[in-house]
N, C-alpha and C. Protein backbone atom coordinates (compact mmCIF):
# COMPACT_ATOMS: atom_id res chain seq x y z
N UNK A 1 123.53 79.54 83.15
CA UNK A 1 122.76 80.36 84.07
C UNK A 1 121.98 81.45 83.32
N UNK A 2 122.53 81.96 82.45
CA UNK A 2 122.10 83.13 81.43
C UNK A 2 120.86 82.97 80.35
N UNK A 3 120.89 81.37 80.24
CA UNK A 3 120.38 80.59 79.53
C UNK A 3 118.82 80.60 80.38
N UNK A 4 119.10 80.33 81.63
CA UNK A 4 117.91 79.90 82.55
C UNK A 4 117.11 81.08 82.68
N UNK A 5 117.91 82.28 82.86
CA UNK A 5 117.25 83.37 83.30
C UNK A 5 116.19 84.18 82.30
N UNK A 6 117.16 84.14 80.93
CA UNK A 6 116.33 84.49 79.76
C UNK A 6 115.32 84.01 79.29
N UNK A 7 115.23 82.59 79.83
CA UNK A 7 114.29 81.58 79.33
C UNK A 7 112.87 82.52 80.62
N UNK A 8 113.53 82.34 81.86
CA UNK A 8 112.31 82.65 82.95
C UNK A 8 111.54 83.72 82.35
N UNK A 9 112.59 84.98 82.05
CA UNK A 9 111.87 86.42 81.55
C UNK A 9 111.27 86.08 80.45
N UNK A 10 111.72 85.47 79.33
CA UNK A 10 110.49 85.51 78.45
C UNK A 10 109.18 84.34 78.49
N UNK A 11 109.65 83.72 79.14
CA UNK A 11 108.44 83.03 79.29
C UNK A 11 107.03 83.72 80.31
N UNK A 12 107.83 84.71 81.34
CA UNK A 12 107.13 84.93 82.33
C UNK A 12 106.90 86.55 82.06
N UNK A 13 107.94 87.07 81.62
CA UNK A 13 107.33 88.17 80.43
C UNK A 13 106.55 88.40 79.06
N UNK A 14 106.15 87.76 78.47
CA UNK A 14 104.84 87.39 77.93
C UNK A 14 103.76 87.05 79.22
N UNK A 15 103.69 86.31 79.88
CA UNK A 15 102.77 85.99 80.47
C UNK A 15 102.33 87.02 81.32
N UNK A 16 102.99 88.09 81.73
CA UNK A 16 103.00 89.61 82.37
C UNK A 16 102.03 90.08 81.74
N UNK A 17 102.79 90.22 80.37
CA UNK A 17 101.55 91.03 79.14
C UNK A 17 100.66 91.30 79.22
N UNK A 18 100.06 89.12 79.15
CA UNK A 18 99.23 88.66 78.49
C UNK A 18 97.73 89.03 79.88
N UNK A 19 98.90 88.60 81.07
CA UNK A 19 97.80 89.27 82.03
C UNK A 19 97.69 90.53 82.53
N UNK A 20 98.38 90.98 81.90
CA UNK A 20 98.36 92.79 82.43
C UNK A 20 97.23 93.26 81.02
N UNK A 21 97.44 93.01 80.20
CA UNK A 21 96.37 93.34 78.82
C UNK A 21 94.86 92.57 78.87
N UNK A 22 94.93 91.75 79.75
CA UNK A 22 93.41 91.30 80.25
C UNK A 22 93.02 91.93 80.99
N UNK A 23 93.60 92.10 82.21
CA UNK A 23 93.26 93.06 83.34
C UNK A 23 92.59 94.41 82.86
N UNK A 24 93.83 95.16 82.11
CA UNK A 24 93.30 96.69 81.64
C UNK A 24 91.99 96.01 80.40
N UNK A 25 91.86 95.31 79.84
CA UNK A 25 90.83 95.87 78.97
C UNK A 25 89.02 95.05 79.88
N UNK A 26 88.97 93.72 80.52
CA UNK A 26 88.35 93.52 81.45
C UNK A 26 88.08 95.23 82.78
N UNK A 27 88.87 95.76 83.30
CA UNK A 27 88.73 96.66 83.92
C UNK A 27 87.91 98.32 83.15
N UNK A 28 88.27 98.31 81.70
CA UNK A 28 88.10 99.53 81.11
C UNK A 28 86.49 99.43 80.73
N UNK A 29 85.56 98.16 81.12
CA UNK A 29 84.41 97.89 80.93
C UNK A 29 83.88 99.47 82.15
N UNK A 30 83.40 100.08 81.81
CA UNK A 30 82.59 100.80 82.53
C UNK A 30 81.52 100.69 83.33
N UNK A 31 80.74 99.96 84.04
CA UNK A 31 79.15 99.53 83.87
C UNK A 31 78.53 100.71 84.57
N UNK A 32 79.18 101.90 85.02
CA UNK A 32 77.82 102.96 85.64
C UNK A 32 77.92 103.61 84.61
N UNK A 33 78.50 103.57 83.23
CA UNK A 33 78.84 104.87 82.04
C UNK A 33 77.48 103.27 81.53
N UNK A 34 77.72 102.21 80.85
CA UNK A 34 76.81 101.64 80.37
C UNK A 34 75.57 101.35 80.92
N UNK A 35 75.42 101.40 82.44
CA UNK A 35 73.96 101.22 83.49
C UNK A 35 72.98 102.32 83.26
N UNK A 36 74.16 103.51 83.21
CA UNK A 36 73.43 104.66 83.24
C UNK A 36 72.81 105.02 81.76
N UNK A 37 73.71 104.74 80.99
CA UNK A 37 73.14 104.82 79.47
C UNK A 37 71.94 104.17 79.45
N UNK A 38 71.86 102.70 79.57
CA UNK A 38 70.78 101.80 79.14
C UNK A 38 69.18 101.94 80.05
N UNK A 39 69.50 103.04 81.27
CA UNK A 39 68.27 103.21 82.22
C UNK A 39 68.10 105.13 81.96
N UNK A 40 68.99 105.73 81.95
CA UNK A 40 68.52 107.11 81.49
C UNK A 40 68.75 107.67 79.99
N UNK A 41 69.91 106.90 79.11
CA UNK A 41 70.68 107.31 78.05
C UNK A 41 70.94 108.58 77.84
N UNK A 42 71.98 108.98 79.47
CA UNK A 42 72.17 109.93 79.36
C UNK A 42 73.99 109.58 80.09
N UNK A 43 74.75 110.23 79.99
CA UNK A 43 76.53 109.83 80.34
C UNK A 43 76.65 110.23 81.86
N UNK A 44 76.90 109.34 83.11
CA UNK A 44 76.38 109.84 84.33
C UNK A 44 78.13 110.63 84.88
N UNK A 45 78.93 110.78 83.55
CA UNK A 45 79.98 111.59 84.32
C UNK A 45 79.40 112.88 84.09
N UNK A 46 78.48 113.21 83.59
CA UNK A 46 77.75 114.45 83.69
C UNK A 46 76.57 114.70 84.45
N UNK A 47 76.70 113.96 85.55
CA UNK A 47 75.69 114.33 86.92
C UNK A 47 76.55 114.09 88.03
N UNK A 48 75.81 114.65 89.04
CA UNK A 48 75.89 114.88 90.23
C UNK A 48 77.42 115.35 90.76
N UNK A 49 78.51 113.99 91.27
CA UNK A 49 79.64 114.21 91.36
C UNK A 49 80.80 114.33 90.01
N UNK A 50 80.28 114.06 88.91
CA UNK A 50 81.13 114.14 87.58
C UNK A 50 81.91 112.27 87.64
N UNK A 51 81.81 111.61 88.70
CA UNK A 51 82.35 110.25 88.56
C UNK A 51 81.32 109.59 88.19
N UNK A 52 82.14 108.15 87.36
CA UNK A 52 81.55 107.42 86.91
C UNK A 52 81.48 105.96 87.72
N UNK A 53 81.16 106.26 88.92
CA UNK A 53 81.19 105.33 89.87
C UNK A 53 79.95 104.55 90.74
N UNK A 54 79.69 103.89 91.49
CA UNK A 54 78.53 103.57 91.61
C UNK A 54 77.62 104.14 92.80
N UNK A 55 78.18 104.88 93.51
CA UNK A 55 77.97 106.16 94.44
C UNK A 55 77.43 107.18 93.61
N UNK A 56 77.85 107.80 92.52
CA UNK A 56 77.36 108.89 91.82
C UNK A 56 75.75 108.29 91.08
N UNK A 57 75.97 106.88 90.59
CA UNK A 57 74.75 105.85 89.74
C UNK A 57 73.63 105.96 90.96
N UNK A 58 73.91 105.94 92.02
CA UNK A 58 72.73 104.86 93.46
C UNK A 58 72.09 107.13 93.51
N UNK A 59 73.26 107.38 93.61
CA UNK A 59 72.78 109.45 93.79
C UNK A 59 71.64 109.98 92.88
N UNK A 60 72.14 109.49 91.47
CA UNK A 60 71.71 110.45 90.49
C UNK A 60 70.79 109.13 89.47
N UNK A 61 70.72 108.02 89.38
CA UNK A 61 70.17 107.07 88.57
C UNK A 61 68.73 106.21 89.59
N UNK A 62 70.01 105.62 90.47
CA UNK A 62 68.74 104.84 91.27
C UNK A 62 69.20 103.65 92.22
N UNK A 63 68.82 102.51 92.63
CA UNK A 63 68.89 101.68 93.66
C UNK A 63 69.41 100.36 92.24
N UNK A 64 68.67 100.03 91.85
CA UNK A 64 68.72 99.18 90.52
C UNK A 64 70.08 99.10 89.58
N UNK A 65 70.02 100.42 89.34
CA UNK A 65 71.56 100.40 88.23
C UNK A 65 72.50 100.51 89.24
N UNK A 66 72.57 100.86 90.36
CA UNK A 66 73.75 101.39 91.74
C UNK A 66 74.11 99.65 91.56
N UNK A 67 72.62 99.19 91.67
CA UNK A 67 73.68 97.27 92.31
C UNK A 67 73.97 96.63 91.20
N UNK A 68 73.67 96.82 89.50
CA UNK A 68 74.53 96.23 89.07
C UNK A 68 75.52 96.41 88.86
N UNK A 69 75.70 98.10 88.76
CA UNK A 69 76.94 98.49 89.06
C UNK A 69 77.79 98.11 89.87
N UNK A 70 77.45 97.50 91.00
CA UNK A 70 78.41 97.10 91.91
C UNK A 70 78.52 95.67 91.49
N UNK A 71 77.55 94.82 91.04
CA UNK A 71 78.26 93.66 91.22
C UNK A 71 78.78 93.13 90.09
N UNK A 72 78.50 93.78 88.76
CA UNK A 72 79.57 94.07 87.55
C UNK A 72 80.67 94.31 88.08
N UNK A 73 80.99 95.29 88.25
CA UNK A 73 82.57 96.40 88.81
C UNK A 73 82.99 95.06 89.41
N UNK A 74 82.45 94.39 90.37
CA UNK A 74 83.32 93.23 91.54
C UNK A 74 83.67 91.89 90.94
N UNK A 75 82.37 91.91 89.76
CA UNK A 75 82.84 90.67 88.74
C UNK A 75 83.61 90.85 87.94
N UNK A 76 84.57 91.94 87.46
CA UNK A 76 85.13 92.24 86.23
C UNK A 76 86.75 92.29 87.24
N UNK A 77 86.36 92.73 88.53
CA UNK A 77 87.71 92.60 88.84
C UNK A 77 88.03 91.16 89.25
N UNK A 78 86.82 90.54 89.71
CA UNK A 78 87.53 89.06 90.47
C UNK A 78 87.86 88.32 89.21
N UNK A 79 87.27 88.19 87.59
CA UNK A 79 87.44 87.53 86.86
C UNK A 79 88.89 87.94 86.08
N UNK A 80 89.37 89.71 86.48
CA UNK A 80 90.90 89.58 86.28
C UNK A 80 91.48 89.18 87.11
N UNK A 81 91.30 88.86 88.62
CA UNK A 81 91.64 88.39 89.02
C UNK A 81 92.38 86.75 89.25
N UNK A 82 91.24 86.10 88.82
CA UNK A 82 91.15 84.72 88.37
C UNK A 82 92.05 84.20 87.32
N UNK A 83 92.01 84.72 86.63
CA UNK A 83 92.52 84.33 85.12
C UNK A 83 94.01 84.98 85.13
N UNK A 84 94.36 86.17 86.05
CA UNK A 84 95.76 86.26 86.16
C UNK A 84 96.55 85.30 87.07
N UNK A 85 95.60 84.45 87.92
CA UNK A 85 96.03 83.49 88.67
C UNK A 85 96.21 82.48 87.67
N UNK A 86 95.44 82.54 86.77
CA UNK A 86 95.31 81.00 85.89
C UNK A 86 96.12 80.72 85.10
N UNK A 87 96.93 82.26 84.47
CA UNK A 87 97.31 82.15 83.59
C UNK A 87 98.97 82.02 83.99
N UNK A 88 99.25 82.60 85.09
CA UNK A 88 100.76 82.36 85.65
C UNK A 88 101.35 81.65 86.31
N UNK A 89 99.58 80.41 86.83
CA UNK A 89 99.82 79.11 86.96
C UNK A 89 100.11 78.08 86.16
N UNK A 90 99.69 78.51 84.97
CA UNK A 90 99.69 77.76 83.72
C UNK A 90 101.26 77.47 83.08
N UNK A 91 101.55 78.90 82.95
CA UNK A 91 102.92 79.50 83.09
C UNK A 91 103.92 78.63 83.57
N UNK A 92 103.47 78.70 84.63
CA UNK A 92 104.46 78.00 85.62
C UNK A 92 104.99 76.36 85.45
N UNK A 93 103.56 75.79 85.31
CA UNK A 93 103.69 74.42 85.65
C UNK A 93 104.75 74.21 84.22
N UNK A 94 105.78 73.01 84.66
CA UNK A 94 106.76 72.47 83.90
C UNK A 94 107.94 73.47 84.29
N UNK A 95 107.68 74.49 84.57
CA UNK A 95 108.84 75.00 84.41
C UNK A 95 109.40 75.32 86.02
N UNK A 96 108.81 75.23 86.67
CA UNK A 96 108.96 75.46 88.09
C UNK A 96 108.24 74.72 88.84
N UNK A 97 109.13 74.13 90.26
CA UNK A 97 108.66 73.30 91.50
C UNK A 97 107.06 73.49 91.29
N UNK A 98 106.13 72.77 91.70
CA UNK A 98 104.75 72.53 92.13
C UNK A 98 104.46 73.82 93.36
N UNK A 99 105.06 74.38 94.57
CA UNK A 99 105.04 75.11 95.45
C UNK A 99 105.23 76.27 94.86
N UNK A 100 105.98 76.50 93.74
CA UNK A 100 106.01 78.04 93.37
C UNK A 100 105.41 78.29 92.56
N UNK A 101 104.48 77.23 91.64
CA UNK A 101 103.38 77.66 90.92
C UNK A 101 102.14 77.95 91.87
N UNK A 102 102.32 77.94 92.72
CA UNK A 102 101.07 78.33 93.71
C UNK A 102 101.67 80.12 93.85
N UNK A 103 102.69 80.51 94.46
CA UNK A 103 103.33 81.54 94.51
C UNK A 103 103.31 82.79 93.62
N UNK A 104 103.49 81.71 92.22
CA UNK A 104 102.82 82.55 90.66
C UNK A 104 101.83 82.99 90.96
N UNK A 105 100.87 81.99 90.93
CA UNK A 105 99.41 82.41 90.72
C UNK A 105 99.15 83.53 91.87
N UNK A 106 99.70 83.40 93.04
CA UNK A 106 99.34 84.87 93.73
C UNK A 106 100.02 86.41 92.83
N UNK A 107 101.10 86.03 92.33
CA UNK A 107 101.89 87.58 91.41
C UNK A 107 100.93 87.89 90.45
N UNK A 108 100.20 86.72 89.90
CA UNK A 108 98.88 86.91 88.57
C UNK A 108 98.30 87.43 89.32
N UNK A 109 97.25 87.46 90.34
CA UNK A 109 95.80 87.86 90.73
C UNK A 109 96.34 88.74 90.86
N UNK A 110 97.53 89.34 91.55
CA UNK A 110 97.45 90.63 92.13
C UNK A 110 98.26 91.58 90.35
N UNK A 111 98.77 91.39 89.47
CA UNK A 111 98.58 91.78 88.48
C UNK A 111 97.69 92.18 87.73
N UNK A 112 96.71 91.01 87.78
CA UNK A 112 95.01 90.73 87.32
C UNK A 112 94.40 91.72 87.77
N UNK A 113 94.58 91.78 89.03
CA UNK A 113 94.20 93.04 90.05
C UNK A 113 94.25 94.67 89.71
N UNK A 114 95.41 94.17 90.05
CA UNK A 114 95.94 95.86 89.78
C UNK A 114 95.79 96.93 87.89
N UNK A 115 95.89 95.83 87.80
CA UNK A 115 95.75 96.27 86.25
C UNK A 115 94.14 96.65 85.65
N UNK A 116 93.17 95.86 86.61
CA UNK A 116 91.96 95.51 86.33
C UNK A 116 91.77 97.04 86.70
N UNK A 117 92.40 97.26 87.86
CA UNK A 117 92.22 99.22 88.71
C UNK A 117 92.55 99.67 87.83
N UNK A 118 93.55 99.55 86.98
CA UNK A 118 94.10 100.77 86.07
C UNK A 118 93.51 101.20 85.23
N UNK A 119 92.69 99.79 84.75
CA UNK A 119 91.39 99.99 83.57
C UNK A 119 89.97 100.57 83.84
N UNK A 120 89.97 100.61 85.26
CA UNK A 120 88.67 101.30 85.72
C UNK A 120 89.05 102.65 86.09
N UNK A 121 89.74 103.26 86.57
CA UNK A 121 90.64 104.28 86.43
C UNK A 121 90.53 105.34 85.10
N UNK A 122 91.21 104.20 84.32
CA UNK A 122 91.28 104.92 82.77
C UNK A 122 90.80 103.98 82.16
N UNK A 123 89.27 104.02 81.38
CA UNK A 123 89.35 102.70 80.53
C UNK A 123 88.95 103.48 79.65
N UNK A 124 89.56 102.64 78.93
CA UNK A 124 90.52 103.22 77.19
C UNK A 124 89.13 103.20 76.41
N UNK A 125 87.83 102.75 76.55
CA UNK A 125 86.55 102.85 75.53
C UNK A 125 85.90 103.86 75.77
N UNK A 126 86.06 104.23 77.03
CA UNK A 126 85.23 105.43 77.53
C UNK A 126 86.08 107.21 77.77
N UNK A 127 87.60 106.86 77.02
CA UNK A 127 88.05 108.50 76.91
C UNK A 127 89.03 108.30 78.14
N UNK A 128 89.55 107.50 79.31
CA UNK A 128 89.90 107.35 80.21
C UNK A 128 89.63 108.49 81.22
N UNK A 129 88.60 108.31 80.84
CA UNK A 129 88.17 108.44 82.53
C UNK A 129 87.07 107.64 82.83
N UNK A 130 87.47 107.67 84.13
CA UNK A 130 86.45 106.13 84.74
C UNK A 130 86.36 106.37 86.33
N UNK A 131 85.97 105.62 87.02
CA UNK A 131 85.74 105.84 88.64
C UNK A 131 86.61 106.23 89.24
N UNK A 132 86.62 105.62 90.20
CA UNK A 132 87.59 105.74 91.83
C UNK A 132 88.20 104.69 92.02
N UNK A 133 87.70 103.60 91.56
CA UNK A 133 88.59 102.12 91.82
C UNK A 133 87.89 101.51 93.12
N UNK A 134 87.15 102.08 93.99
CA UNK A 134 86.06 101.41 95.26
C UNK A 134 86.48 99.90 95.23
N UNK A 135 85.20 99.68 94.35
CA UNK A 135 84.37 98.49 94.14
C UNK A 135 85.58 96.95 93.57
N UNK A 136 86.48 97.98 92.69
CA UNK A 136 87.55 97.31 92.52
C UNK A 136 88.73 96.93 93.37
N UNK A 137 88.67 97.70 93.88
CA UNK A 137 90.18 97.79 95.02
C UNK A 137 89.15 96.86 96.14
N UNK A 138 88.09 97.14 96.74
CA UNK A 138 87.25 95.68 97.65
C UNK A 138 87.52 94.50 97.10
N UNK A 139 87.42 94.38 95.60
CA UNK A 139 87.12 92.62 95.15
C UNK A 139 88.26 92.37 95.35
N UNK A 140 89.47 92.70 94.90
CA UNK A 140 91.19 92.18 95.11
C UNK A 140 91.38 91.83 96.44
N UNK A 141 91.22 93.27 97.36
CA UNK A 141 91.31 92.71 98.94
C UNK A 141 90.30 91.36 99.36
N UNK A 142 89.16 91.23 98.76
CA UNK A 142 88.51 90.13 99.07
C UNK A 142 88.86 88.82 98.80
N UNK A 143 89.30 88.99 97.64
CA UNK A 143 89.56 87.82 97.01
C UNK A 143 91.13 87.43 97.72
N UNK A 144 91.97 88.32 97.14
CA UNK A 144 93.49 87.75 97.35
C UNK A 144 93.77 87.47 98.59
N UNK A 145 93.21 88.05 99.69
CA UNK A 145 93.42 87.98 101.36
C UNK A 145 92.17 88.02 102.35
N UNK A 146 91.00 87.54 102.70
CA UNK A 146 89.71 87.72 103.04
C UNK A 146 89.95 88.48 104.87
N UNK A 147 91.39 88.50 105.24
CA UNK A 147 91.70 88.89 106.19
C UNK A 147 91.39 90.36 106.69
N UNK A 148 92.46 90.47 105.69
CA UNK A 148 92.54 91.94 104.98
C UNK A 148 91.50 92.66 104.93
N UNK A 149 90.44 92.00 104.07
CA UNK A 149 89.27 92.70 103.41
C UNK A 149 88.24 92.81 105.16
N UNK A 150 88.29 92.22 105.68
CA UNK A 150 87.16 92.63 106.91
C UNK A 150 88.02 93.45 107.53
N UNK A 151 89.17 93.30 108.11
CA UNK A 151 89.77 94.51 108.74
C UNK A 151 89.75 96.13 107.77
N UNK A 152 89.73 95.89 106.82
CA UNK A 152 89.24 96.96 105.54
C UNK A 152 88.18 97.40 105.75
N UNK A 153 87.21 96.92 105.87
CA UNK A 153 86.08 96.80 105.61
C UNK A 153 85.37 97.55 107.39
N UNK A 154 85.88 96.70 108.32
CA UNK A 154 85.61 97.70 109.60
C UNK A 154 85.95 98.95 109.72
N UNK A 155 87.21 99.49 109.16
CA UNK A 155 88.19 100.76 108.68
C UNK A 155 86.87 101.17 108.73
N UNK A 156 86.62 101.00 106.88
CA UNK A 156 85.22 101.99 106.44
C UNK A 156 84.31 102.26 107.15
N UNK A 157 83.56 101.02 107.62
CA UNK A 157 82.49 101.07 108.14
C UNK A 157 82.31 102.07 109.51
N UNK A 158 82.95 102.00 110.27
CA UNK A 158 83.43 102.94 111.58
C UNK A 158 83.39 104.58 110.81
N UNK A 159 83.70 104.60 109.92
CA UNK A 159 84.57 105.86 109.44
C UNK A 159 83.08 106.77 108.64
N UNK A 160 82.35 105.74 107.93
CA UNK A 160 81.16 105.85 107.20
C UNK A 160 80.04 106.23 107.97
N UNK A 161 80.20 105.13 109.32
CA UNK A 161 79.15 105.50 110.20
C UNK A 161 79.30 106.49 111.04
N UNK A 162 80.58 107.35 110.88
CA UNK A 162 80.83 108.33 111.97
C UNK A 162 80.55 109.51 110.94
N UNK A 163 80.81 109.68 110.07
CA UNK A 163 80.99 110.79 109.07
C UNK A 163 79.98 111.21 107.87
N UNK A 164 79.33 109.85 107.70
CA UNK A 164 78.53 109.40 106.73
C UNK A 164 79.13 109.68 105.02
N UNK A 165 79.84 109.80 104.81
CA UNK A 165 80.38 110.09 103.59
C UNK A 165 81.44 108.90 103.10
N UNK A 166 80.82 108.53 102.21
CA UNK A 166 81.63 107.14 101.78
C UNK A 166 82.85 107.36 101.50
N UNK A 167 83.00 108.60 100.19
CA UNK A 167 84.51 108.51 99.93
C UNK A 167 85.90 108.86 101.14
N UNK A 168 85.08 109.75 102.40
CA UNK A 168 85.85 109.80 103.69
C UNK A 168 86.34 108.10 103.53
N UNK A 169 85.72 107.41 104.57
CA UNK A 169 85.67 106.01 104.36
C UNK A 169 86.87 105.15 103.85
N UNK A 170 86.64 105.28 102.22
CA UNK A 170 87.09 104.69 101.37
C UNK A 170 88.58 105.22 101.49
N UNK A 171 88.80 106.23 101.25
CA UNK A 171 90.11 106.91 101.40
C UNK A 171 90.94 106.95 102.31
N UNK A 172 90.47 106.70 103.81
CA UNK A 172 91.39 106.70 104.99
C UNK A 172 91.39 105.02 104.44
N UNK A 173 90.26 104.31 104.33
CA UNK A 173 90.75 102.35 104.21
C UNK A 173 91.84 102.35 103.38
N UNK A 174 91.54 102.87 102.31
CA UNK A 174 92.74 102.73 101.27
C UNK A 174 94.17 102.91 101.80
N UNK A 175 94.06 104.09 102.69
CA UNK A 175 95.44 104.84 103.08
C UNK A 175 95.76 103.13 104.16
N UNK A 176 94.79 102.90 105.16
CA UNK A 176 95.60 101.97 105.48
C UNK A 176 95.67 100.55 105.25
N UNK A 177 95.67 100.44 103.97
CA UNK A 177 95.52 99.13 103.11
C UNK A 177 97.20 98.66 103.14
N UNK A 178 98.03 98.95 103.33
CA UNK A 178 99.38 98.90 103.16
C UNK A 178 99.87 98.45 104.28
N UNK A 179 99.30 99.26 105.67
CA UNK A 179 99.90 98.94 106.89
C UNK A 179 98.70 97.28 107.06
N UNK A 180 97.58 97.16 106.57
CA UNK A 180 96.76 96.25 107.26
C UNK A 180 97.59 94.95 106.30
N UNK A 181 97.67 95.04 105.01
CA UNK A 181 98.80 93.66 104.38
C UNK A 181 99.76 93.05 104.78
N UNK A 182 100.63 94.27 105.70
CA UNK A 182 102.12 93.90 106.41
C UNK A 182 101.52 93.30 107.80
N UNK A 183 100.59 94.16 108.28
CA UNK A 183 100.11 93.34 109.91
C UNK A 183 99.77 91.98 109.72
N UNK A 184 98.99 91.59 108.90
CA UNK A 184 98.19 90.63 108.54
C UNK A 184 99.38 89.62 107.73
């Protein structure tokens, strides 16, 4: 039994790592610290709100760098996303039933995930500091649960259109990102 268990942890502890160390360095990509460089070459945590997010880019840069910013930020998380699925599916197969390598691959994305936040958060090239996690914390809910993400997504929108201030918004969705996973 001791035999089995040690075998699970290290096999599935490496594979933790391997996708937790993709996540953070995929996530620590900046693109409104590099959008903003390559269209003003100037560091946009030194305008407007001091974040390096794509709200502060669309404020203080423009319409142009705001959307690649966004759809960088959403590609960097869905592709940790992906690949933490891939990789703890990979993981899996041989060593576990066919049904719980499906099961894996959900513990990867949301590893992939979360880790991908930690790197946008703090990413380690840019001094750690980095955004808010927005754009990131949307692609996970989108991806891992599409349920989720529109009931999310109405949260904001109601909240945005009543208040007009995104991070209002963002911050009450977030708060009930926890209760909308368990409902759902």
């Amino acid at each position: 039994m001791w035999d089995t268990i040690s075998r699970f942890l290290s096999t599935f502890g490496l594979t933790a790592l391997i996708t937790a160390v993709t996540g953070y360095l995929l996530g620590s990509i900046s693109f409104s610290i590099i959008f903003t460089r390559l269209f003003i070459h100037k560091d946009i945590r030194s305008f407007g709100s001091g974040n390096a997010g794509a709200t502060n880019v669309l404020r203080t840069v423009g319409n142009k760098a705001a959307a690649l910013t966004f759809v960088c930020d959403f590609a960097k998380a869905a592709l940790s996303i992906i690949l933490g699925s891939l990789i703890f599916q990979y993981a899996a197969r041989g060593q576990l039933p066919e049904e719980s390598v499906v099961v894996m691959g959900k513990y990867g994305a949301y590893l992939g995930g979360m880790t991908s936040l930690l790197g946008h958060l703090y990413p380690v090239y840019f001094q750690f500091r980095g955004g808010k996690g927005v754009i990131v914390t949307t692609a996970m809910m989108a991806m891992i649960d599409w349920r989720v993400f529109l009931v999310e997504f109405v949260i904001f929108a109601a909240l945005f259109c009543w208040k007009k201030i995104v991070s209002f918004g963002s911050v009450v969705a977030a708060a009930a990102y926890p209760f909308t996973t368990f409902l759902i």
